[in-house]
Protein backbone atom coordinates (compact mmCIF):
# COMPACT_ATOMS: atom_id res chain seq x y z
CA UNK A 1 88.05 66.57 83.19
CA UNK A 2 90.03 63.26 84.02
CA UNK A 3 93.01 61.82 82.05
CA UNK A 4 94.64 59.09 83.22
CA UNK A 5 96.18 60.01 86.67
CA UNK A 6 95.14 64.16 85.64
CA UNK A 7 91.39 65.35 87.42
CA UNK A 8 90.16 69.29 87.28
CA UNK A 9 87.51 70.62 88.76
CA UNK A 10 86.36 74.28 89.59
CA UNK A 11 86.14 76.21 92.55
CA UNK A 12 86.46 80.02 93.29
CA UNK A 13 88.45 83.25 94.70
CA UNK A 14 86.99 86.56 96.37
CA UNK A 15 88.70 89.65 95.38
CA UNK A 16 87.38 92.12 97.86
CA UNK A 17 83.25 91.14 96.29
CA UNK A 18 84.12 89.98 92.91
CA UNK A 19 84.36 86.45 92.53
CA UNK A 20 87.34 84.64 90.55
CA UNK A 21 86.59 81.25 88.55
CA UNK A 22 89.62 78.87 89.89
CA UNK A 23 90.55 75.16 88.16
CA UNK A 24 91.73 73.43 91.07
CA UNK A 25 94.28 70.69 89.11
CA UNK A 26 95.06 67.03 91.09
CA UNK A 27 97.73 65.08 89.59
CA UNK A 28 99.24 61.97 90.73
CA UNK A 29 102.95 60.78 90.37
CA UNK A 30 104.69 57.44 91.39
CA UNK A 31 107.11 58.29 94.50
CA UNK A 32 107.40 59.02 97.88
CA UNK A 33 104.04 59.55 99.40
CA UNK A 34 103.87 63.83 99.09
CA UNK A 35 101.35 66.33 99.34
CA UNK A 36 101.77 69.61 97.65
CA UNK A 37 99.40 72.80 97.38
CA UNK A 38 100.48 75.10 94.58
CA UNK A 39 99.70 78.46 93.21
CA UNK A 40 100.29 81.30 95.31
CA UNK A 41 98.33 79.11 98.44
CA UNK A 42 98.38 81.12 101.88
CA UNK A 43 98.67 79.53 105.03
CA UNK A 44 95.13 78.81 105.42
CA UNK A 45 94.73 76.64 102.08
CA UNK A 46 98.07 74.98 103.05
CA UNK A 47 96.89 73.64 105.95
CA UNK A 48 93.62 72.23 103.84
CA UNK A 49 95.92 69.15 103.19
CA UNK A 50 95.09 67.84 106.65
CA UNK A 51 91.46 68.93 107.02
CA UNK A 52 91.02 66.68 103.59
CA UNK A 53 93.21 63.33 104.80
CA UNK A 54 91.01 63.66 108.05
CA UNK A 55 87.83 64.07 106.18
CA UNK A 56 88.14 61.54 104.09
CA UNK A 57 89.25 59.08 106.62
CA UNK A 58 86.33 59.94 108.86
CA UNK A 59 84.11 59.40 105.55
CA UNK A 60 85.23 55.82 105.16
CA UNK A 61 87.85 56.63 102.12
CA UNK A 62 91.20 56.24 101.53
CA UNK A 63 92.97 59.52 101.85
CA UNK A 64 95.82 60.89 100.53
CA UNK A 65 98.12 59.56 102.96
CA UNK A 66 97.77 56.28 102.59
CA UNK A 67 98.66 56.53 98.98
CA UNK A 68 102.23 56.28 98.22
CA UNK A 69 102.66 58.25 95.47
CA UNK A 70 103.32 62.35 95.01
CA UNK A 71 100.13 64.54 95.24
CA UNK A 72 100.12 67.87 93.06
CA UNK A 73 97.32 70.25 93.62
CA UNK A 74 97.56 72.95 90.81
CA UNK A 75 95.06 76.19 91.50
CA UNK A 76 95.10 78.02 88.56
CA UNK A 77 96.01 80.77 87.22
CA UNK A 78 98.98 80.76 89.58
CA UNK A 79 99.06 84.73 89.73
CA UNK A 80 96.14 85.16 91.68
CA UNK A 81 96.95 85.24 95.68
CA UNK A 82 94.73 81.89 97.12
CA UNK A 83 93.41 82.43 100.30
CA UNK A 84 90.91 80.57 102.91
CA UNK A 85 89.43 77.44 103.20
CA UNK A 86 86.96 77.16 100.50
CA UNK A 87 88.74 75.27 98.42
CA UNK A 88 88.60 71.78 100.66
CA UNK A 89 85.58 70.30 99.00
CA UNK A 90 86.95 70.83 95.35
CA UNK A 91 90.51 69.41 96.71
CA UNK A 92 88.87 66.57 98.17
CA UNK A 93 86.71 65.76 94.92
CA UNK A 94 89.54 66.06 92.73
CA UNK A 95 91.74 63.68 94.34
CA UNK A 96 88.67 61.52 94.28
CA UNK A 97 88.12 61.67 91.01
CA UNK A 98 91.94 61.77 89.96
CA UNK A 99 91.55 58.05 92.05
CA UNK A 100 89.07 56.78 90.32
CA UNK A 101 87.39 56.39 94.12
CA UNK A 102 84.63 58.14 92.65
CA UNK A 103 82.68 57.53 89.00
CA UNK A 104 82.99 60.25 86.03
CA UNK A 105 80.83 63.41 85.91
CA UNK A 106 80.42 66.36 83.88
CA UNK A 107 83.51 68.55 85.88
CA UNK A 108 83.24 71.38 83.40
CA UNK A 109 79.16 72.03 84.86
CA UNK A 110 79.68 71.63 88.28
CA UNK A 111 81.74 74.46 91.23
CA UNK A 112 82.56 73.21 94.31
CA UNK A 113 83.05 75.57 97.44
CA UNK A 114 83.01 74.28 101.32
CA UNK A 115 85.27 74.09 104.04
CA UNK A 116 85.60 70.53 105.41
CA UNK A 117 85.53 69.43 108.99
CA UNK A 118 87.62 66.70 110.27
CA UNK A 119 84.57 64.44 110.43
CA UNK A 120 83.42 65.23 106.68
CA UNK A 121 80.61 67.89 107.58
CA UNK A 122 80.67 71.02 105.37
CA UNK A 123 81.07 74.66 107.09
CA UNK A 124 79.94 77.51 105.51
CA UNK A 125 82.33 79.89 103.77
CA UNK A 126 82.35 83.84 103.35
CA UNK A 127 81.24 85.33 99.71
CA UNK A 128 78.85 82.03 98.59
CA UNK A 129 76.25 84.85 96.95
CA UNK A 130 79.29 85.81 94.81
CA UNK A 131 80.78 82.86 94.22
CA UNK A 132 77.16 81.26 93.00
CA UNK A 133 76.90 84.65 90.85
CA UNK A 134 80.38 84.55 89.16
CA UNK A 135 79.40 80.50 88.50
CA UNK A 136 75.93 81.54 86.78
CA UNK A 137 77.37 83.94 85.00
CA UNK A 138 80.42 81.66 83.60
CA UNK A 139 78.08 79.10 82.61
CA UNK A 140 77.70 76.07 85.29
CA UNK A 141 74.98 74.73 85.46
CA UNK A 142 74.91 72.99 89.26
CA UNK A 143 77.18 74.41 92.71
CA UNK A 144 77.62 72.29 95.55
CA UNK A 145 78.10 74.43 98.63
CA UNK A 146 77.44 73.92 102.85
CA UNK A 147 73.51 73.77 103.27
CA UNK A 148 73.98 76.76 105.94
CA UNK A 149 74.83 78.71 102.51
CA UNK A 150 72.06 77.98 100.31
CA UNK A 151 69.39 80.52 101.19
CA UNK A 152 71.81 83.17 100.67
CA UNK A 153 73.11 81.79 97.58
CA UNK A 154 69.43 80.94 96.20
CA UNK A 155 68.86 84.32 94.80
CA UNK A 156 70.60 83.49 91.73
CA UNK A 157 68.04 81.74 89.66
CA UNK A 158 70.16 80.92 86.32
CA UNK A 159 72.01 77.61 88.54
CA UNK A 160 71.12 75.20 90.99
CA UNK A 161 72.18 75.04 94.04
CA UNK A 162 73.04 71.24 95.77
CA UNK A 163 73.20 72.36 99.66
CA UNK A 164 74.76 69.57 101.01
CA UNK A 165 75.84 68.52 104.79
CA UNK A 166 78.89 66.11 104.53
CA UNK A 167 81.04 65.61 102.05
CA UNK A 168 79.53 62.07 101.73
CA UNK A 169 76.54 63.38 99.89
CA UNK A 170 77.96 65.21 97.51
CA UNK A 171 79.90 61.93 96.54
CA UNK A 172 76.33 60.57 96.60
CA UNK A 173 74.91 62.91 93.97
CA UNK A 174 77.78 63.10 91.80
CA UNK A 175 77.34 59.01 91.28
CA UNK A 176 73.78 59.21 91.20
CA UNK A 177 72.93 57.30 94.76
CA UNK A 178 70.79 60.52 95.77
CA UNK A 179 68.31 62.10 93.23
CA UNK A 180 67.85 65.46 95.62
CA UNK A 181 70.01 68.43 94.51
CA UNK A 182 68.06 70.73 96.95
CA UNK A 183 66.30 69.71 100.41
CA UNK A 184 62.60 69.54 99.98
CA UNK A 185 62.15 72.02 102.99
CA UNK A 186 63.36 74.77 100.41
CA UNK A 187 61.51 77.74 100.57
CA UNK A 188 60.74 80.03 97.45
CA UNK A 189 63.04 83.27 96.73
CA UNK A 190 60.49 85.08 98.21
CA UNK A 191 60.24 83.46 101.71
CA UNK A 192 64.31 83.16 101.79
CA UNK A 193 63.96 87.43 101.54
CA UNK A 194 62.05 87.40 104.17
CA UNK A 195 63.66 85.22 105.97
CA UNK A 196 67.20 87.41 105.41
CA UNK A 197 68.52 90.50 107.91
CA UNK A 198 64.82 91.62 108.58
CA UNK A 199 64.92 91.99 111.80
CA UNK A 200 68.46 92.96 112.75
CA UNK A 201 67.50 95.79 115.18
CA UNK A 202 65.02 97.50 117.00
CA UNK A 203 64.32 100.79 115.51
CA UNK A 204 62.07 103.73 117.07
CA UNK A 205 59.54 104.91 115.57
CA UNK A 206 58.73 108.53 114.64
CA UNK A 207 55.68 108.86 116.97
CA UNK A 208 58.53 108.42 119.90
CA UNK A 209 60.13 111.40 119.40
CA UNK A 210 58.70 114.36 121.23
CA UNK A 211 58.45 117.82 119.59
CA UNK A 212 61.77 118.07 117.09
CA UNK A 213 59.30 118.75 114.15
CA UNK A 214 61.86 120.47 112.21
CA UNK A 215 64.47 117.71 112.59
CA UNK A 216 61.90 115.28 111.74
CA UNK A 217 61.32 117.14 108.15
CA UNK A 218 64.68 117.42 107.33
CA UNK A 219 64.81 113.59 107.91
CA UNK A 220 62.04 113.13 106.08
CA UNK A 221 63.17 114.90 103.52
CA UNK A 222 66.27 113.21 103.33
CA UNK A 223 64.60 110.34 103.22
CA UNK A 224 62.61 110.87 99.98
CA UNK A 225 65.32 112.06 97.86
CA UNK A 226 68.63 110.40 99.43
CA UNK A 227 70.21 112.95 100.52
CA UNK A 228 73.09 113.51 103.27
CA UNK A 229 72.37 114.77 106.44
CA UNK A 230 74.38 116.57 109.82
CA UNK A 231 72.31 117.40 113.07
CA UNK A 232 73.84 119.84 115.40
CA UNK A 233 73.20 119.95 119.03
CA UNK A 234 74.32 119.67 122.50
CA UNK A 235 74.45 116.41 124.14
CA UNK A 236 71.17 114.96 125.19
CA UNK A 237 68.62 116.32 123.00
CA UNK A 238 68.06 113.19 120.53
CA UNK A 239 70.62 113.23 118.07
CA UNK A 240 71.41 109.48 117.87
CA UNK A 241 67.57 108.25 118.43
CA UNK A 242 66.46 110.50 115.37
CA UNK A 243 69.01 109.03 113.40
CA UNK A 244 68.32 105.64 114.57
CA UNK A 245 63.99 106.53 113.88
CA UNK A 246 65.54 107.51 110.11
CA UNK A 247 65.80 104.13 109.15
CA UNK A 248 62.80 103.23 110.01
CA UNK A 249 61.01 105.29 107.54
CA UNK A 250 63.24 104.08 104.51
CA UNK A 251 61.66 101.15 102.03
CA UNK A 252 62.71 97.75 101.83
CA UNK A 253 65.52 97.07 99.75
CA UNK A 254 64.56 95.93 96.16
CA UNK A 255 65.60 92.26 94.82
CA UNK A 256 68.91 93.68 93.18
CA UNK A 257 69.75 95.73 96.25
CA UNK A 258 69.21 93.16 98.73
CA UNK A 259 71.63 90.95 96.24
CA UNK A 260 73.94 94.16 95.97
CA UNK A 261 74.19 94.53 99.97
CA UNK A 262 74.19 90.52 100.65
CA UNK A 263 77.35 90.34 98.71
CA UNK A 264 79.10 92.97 100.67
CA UNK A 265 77.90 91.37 103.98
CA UNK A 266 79.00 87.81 102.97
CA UNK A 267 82.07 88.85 101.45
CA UNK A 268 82.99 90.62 104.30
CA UNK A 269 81.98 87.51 106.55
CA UNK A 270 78.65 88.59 108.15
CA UNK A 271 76.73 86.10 106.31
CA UNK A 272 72.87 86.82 106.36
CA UNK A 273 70.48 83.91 106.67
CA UNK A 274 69.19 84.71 103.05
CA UNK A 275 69.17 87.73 101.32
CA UNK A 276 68.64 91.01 103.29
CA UNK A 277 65.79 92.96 103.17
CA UNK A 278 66.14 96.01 105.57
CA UNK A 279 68.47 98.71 104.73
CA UNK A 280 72.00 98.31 106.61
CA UNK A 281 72.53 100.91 109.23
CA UNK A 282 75.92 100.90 110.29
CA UNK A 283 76.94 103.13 113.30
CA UNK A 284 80.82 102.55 113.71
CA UNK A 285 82.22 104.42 117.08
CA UNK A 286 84.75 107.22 117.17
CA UNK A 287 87.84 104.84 118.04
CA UNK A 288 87.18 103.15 114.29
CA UNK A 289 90.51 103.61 112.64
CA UNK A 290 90.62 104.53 108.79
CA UNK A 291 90.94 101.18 107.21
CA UNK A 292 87.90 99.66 109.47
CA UNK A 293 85.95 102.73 107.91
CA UNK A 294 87.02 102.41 104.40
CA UNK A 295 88.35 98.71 104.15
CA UNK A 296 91.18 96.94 103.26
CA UNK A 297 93.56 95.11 105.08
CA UNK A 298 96.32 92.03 104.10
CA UNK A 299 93.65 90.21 102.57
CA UNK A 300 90.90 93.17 101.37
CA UNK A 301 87.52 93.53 103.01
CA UNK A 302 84.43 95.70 102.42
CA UNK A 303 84.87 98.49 105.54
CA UNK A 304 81.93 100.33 107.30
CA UNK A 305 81.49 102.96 104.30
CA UNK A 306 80.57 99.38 101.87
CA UNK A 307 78.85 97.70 104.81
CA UNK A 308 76.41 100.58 104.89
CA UNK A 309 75.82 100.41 100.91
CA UNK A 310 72.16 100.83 100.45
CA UNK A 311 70.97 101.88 103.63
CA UNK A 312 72.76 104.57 106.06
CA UNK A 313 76.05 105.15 107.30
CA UNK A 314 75.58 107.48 111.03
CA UNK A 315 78.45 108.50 112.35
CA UNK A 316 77.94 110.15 115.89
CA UNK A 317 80.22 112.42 117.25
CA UNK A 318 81.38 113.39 114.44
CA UNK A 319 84.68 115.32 114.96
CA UNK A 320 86.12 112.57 117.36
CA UNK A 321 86.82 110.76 114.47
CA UNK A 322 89.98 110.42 112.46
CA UNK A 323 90.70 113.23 110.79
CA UNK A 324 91.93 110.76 107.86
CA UNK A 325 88.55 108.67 108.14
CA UNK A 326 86.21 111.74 107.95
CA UNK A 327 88.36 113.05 104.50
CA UNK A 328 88.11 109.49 103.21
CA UNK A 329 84.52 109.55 103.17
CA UNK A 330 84.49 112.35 100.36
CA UNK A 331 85.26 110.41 97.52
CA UNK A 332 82.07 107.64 97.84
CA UNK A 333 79.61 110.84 98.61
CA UNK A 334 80.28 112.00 95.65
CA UNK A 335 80.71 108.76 93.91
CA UNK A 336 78.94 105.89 96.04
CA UNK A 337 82.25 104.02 95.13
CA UNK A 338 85.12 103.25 97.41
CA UNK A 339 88.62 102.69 95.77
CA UNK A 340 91.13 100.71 97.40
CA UNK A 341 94.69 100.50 96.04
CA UNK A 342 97.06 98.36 96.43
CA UNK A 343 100.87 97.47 95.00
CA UNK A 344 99.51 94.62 92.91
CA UNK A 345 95.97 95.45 92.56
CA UNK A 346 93.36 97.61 93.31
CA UNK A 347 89.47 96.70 94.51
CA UNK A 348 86.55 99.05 94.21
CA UNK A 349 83.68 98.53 96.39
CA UNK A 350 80.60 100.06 96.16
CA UNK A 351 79.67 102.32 98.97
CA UNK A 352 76.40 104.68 97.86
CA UNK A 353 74.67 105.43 101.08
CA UNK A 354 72.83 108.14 103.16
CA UNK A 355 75.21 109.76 105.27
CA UNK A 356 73.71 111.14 108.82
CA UNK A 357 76.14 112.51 110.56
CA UNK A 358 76.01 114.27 114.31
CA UNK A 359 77.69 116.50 116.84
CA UNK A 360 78.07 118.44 119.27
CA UNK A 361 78.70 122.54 119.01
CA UNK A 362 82.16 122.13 121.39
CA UNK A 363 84.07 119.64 123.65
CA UNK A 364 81.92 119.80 126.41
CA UNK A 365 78.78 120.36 124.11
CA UNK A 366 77.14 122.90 125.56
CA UNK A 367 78.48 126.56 123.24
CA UNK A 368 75.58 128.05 122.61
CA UNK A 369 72.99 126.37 125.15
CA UNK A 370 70.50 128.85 126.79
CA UNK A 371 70.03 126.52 129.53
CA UNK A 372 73.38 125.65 130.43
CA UNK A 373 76.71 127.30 130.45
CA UNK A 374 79.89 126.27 127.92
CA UNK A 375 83.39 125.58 129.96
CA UNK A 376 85.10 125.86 126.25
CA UNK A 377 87.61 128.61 125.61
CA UNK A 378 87.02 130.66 122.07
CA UNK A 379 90.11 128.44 120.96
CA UNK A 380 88.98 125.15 121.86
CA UNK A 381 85.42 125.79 120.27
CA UNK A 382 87.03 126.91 117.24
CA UNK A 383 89.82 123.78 116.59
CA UNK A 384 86.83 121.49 117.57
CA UNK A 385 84.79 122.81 114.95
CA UNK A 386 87.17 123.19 112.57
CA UNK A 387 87.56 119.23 112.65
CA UNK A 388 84.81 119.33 110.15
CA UNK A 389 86.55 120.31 106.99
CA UNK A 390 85.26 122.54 104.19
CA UNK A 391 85.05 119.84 101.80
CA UNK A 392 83.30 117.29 103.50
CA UNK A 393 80.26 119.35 105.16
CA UNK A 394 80.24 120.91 101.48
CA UNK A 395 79.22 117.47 100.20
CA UNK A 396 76.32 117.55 103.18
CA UNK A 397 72.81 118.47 101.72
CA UNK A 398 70.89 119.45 104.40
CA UNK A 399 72.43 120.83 107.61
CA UNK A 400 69.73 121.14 110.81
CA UNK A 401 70.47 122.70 114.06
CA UNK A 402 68.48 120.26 117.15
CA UNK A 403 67.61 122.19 120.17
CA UNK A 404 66.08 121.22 123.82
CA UNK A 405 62.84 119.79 124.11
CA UNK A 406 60.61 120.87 126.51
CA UNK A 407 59.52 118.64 129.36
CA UNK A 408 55.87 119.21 128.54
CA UNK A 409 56.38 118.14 125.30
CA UNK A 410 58.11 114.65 126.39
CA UNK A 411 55.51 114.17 129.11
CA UNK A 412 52.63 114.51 126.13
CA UNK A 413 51.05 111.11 125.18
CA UNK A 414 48.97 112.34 122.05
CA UNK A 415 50.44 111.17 118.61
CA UNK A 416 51.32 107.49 120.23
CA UNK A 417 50.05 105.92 117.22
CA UNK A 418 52.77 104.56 114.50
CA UNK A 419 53.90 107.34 112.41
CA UNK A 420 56.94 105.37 110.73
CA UNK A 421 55.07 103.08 108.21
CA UNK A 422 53.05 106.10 106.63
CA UNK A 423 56.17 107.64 106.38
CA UNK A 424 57.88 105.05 105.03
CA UNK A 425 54.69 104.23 102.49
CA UNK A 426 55.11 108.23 101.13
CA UNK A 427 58.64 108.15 100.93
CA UNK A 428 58.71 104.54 98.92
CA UNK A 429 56.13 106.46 96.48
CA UNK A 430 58.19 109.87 96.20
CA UNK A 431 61.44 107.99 95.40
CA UNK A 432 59.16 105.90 92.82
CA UNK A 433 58.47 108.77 91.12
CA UNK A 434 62.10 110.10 91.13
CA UNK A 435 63.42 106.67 89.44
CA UNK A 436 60.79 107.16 86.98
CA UNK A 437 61.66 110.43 86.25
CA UNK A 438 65.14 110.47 86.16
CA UNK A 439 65.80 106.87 86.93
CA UNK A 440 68.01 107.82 90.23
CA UNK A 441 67.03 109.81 93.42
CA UNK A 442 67.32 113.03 93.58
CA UNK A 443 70.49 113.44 95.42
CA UNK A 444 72.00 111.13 92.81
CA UNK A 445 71.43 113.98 89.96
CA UNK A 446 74.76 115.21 88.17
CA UNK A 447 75.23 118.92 87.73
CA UNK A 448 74.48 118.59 84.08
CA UNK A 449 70.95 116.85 85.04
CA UNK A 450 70.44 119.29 87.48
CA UNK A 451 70.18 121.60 84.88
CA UNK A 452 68.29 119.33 82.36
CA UNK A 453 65.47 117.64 85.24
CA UNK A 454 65.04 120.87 87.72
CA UNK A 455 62.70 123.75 86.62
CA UNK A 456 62.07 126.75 88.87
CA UNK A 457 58.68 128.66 88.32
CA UNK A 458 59.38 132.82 88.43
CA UNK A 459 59.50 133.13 91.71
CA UNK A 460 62.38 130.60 92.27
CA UNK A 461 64.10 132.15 89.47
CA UNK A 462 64.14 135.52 91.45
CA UNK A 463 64.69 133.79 95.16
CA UNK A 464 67.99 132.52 93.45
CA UNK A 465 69.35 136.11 92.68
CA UNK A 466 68.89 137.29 96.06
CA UNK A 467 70.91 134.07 96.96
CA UNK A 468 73.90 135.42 94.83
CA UNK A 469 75.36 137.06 98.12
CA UNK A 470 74.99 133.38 100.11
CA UNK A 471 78.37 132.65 98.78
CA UNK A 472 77.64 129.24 97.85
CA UNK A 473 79.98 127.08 96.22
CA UNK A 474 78.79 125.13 92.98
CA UNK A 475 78.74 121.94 94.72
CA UNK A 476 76.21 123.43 97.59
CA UNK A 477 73.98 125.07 94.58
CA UNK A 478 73.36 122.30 92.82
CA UNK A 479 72.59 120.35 96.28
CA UNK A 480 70.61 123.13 97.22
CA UNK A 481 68.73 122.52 94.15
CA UNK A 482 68.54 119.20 94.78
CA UNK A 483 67.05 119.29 98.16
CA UNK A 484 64.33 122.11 96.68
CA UNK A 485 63.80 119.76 94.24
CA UNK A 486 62.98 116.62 96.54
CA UNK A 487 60.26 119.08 98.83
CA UNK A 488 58.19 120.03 95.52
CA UNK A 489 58.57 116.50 94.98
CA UNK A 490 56.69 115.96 98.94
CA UNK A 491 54.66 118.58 97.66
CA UNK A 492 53.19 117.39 94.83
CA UNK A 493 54.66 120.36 92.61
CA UNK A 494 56.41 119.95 89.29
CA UNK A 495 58.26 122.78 89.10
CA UNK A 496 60.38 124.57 92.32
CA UNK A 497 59.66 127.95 93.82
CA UNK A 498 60.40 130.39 96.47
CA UNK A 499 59.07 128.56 99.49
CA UNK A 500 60.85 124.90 98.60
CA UNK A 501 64.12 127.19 97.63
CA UNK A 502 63.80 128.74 101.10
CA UNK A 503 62.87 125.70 102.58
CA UNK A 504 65.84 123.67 101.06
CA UNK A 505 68.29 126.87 102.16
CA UNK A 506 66.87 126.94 106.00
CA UNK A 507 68.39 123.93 106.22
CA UNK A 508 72.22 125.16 105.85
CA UNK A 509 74.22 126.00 108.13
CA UNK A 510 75.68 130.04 108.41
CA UNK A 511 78.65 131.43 108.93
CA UNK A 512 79.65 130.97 112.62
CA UNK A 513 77.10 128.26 113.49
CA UNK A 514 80.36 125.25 112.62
């Protein structure tokens, strides 16, 4: 829109992932030559005022300050807080177009995003999957954004995306000197996946870890229905590789995950080189303090618990943590949401991910080790365990004790061959089935679908009354349930019985073992 000396064009706002549609308003008053951001601008967008006069001077156009007149920029609505440097590219095309430096276009189609360098190149900005979202969604037909954005943002089909370098060609394409809204190099949605987080890390593979057969179930059963996972050991018996060989055996993200996770990433300024296609795994260390876990901050950001939305959260060492970290984590477990509140607003992030958790039986690690002797007093073994609340290794489905391997068994070179992408190839097909089923995973199931989507054949039925004395809470039934539920699934069986019951409760935890 242009009236007279009166230009608007559109940019946008991150709210912790959410996008927010912004007008960014130029108008132009006879006076002293002035400069003005307003509309709740932080520092950052303040100082956008001189990254634009450079930029445009470097671009061969008059800037601002060389006009001697009073410049208003207006970013409305006023009551939402402004913050970063994404807004340079819509300031600078505004004043253009307020100007007349640059011919009319249709404003009302077109969002701007971009930070400008003093030279007129584009830099890429944080959130551009959202932002691109938010803009299909309200309607725009065409987003100019740094070309260093564009395979991240070219998941969204429903608007096209002009990746440009310098601000000079967007002033190209908006007067119709350059026909190409997209590079011709542009690679299909498909190739861009591939192209995204793929190969982040170097994971293990199963056929690496020696003996551990029982550990390896319980991950695989975890695996298959989604389910949360603690592995208690001493110190040196594969704790941390196992968890890090568990990712391997997970399936790609889908299309709307990888878009789900990308957002986080960007939003949180990681910025994948396309969409991602491998499962986050997110390993934060002990020292993380609570808001780095959950997120937050002056300006909002998705913490470790969003990061890992998707793919796995492992947290090693588990009772060096925070005390307030490890109770945070409760509420996503049991929701897959993370809640942040704040006096004038509050965010929700999403957070649903496989929790594996490890640690050690004691300080020094070693109560309970046949091979070596425990320097912990009764006390200290008992406040170090007891740093592992109720609550939280309630909400843990399957609980495995990890013991010492035996040097013939790491010295053993049969089973070299890859074990992780059969694994990975029966778990995508098991969790197939689950969505079909019930449209979730397993681990996912409410306590009212437990009852409606789990059957037990006679013999479960009577395995569960001699499991009335387990003292089990309602929350661990109905993951116990669950877990039996996801081995009849590995199985093959319909309907649960004794042996997946027993199964599923082998893999608790007893009294005096935490």
């Amino acid at each position: 829109m242009t009236i007279k000396n009166l230009a608007m064009v559109y940019s946008a706002e991150l709210e912790g992932i959410d996008a927010k549609l912004i007008e960014v308003e130029t108008d132009l008053n006879v006076g002293i030559h002035a400069f003005n951001i307003v509309g709740l601008a932080d520092r950052a967008l303040n100082e956008a005022k001189e990254r634009v006069n450079s930029a445009l001077k470097n671009s061969g156009i008059k800037p601002p300050n060389r006009e001697n007149r009073k410049i208003t920029i207006n970013l409305a609505p006023a009551d939402i807080k402004k913050t970063g440097s994404q807004y340079d590219l819509a300031i600078a095309i505004g004043y253009l177009a307020a100007t007349k430096q640059i011919g009319p276009f249709e404003t009302n189609k077109i969002l701007f995003i971009g930070e400008l360098a003093l030279d007129g190149r584009l830099r890429p900005v944080n959130g551009a999957l959202n932002i691109t979202e938010m803009a299909g969604e309200h309607g725009f037909k065409y987003i100019f954004l740094p070309k260093e954005n564009k395979n991240e943002a070219a998941a969204i089909k429903n608007i096209t995306i002009v990746a440009i370098n310098t601000l000079q060609e967007a002033i190209a394409i908006l007067e119709g000197k350059s026909g190409a809204t997209q590079s011709d190099d542009d690679k299909g949605l498909e190739q861009k996946i591939e192209d995204g987080d793929g190969a982040q890390r170097s994971i293990p593979d199963f056929s690496e870890i020696k003996g551990q057969e029982n550990a390896k179930r319980a991950l695989t059963i975890a695996a298959a229905g989604g389910h949360n996972l603690l592995m208690f050991g001493p110190p040196g018996v594969g704790k941390s590789f196992l968890a890090k060989a568990f990712a391997r055996i997970l399936p790609d993200l889908t299309l709307q995950e990888g878009i789900e996770a990308t957002k986080i990433w960007s939003a949180a300024g990681l910025r994948p080189d396309g969409l991602m296609r491998e499962r986050p795994f997110r390993a934060p260390h002990q020292t993380t303090s609570t808001i780095a876990l959950v997120g937050g901050g002056q300006e909002p950001r998705p913490g470790e618990i969003s990061l890992a939305h998707c793919g796995v959260l492992f947290l090693d060492e588990l009772p060096e943590f925070q005390k307030s970290a490890l109770e945070s984590l409760r509420q996503p477990i049991e929701s897959g949401l993370m809640t942040i509140s704040r006096t004038k607003t509050t965010l929700i992030f999403p957070a649903k991910f496989i929790f594996i958790a490890a640690m050690n039986p004691c300080p020094c690690g070693y109560y309970g080790d046949q091979q070596k002797a425990c320097r912990c007093s009764a006390y200290e073994v008992i406040k170090y365990q007891k740093k592992i609340s109720g609550p939280l290794l309630d909400r843990i489905d399957i609980q495995v004790k990890i013991g010492r391997v035996k040097i013939d068994d790491l010295r053993r070179r049969d089973g070299l061959r890859s074990q992780g992408d059969e694994t990975k190839t029966q778990i995508g097909h098991i969790q197939e089935i689950q969505r079909k089923r019930q449209a979730k995973l397993n681990a996912e199931l409410t306590p009212r679908e437990v009852l409606e989507k789990i059957h037990l054949d006679a013999s479960g039925e009577n395995f569960l009354k001699v499991l009335e004395g387990a003292m089990l809470s309602p929350r661990s039934y109905h993951r116990l349930l669950k877990v039996a539920k996801t081995i009849a699934d590995l199985e093959g069986k319909l309907n649960i019985s004794e042996k997946h019951l027993a199964e599923a409760f082998s893999f608790r935890l007893r009294e005096g073992d935490i």
